[in-house]
Protein backbone atom coordinates (compact mmCIF):
# COMPACT_ATOMS: atom_id res chain seq x y z
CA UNK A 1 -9.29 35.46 -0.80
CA UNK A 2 -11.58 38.17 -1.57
CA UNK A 3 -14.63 36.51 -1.32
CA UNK A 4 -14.72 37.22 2.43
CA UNK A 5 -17.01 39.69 4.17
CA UNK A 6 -15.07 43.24 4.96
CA UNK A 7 -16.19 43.24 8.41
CA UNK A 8 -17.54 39.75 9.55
CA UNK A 9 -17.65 40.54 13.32
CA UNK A 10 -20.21 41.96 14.63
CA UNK A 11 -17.91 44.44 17.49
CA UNK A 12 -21.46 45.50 19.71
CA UNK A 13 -22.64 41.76 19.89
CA UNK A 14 -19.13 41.15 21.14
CA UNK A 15 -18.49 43.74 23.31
CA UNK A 16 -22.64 42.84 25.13
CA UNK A 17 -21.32 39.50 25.56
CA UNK A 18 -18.34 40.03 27.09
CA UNK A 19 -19.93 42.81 29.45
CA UNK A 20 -22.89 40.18 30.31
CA UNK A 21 -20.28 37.55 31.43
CA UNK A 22 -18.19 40.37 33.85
CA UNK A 23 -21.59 41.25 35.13
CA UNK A 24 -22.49 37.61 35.99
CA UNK A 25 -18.70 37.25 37.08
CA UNK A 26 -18.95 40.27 39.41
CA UNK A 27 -22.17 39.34 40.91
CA UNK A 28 -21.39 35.49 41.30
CA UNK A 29 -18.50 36.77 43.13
CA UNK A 30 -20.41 39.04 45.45
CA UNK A 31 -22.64 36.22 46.02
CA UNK A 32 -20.12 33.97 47.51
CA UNK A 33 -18.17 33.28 50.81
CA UNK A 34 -14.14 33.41 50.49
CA UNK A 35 -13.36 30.21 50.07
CA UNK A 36 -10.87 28.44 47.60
CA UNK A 37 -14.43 26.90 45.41
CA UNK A 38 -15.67 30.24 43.56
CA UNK A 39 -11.94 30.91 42.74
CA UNK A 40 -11.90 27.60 40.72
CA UNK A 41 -15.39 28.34 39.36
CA UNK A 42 -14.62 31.98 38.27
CA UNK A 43 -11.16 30.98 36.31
CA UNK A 44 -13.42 27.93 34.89
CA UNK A 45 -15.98 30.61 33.60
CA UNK A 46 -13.57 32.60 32.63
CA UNK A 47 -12.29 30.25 30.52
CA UNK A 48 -14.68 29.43 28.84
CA UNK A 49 -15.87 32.81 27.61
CA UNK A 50 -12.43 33.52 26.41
CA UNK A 51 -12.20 30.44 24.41
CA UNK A 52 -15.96 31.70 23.17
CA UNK A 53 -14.59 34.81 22.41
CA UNK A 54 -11.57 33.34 20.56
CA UNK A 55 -13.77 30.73 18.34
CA UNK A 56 -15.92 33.80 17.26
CA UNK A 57 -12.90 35.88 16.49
CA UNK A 58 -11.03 32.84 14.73
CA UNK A 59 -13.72 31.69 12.55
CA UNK A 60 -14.98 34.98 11.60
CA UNK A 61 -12.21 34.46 8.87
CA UNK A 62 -12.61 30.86 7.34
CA UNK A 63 -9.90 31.29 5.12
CA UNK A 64 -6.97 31.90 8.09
CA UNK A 65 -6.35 30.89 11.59
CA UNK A 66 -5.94 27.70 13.36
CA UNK A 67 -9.72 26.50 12.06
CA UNK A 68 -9.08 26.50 8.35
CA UNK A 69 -11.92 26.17 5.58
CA UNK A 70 -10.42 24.80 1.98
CA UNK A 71 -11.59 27.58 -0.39
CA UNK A 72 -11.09 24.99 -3.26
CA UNK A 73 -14.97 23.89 -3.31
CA UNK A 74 -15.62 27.22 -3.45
CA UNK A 75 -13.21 28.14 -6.08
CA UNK A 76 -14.78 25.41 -8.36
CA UNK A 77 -18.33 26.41 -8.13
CA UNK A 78 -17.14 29.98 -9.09
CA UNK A 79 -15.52 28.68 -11.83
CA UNK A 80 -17.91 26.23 -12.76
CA UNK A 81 -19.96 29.34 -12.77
CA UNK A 82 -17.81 31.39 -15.49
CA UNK A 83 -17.66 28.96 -17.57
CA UNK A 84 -21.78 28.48 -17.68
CA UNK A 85 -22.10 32.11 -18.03
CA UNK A 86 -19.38 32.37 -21.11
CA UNK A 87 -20.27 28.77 -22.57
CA UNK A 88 -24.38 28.65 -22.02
CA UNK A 89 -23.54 25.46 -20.30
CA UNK A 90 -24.25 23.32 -23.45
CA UNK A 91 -27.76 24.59 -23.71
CA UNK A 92 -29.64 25.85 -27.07
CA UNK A 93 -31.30 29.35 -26.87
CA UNK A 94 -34.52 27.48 -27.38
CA UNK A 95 -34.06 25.30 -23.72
CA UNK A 96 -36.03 26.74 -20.61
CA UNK A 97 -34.88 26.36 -17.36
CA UNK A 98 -36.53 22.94 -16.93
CA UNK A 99 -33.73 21.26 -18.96
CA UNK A 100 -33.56 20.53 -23.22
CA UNK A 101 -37.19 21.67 -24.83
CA UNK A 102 -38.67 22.42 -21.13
CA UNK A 103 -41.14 24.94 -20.60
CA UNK A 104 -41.40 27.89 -17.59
């Protein structure tokens, strides 16, 4: 479809949030004793910033991907649109855009 944005993902925003969760990683790792516990937590974390990471990379296009948006609604308000602009919508010349006879 090519209503979509050309570049929908902001890269820098991405690339800051990824960096902020290996700096937390890193330090949270530092920060511990060597025990099985911050293993679990760290591939937890880890986790869950990939699957962040993949949501904002999968629904930056709507359109594809295993979130899917219908374009259909879309599609009809566009063309709902066209026709208005080639049809005046059934309105007279002399109707404002309060309705029939309405004044600005």
């Amino acid at each position: 479809m090519s209503l979509a944005l050309l570049s929908p993902i902001s890269y820098p925003l991405l690339y800051t949030v990824i960096g902020w969760a290996v700096v937390l990683f890193c330090g949270y790792r530092l920060m511990s004793k060597n025990n099985p516990m911050p293993y679990v937590a760290l591939l937890f974390g880890a986790l869950a910033v990939a699957t962040g990471v993949y949501l904002i990379l999968d629904l930056s296009s709507p359109y594809s991907g295993l979130f899917r948006a219908s374009p259909a609604p879309l599609e009809q308000v566009l063309n709902y649109g066209d026709a208005c602009i080639f049809s005046n919508c059934g309105m007279s010349p002399t109707d404002g855009p309060s309705g029939p006879g309405g004044k600005y």
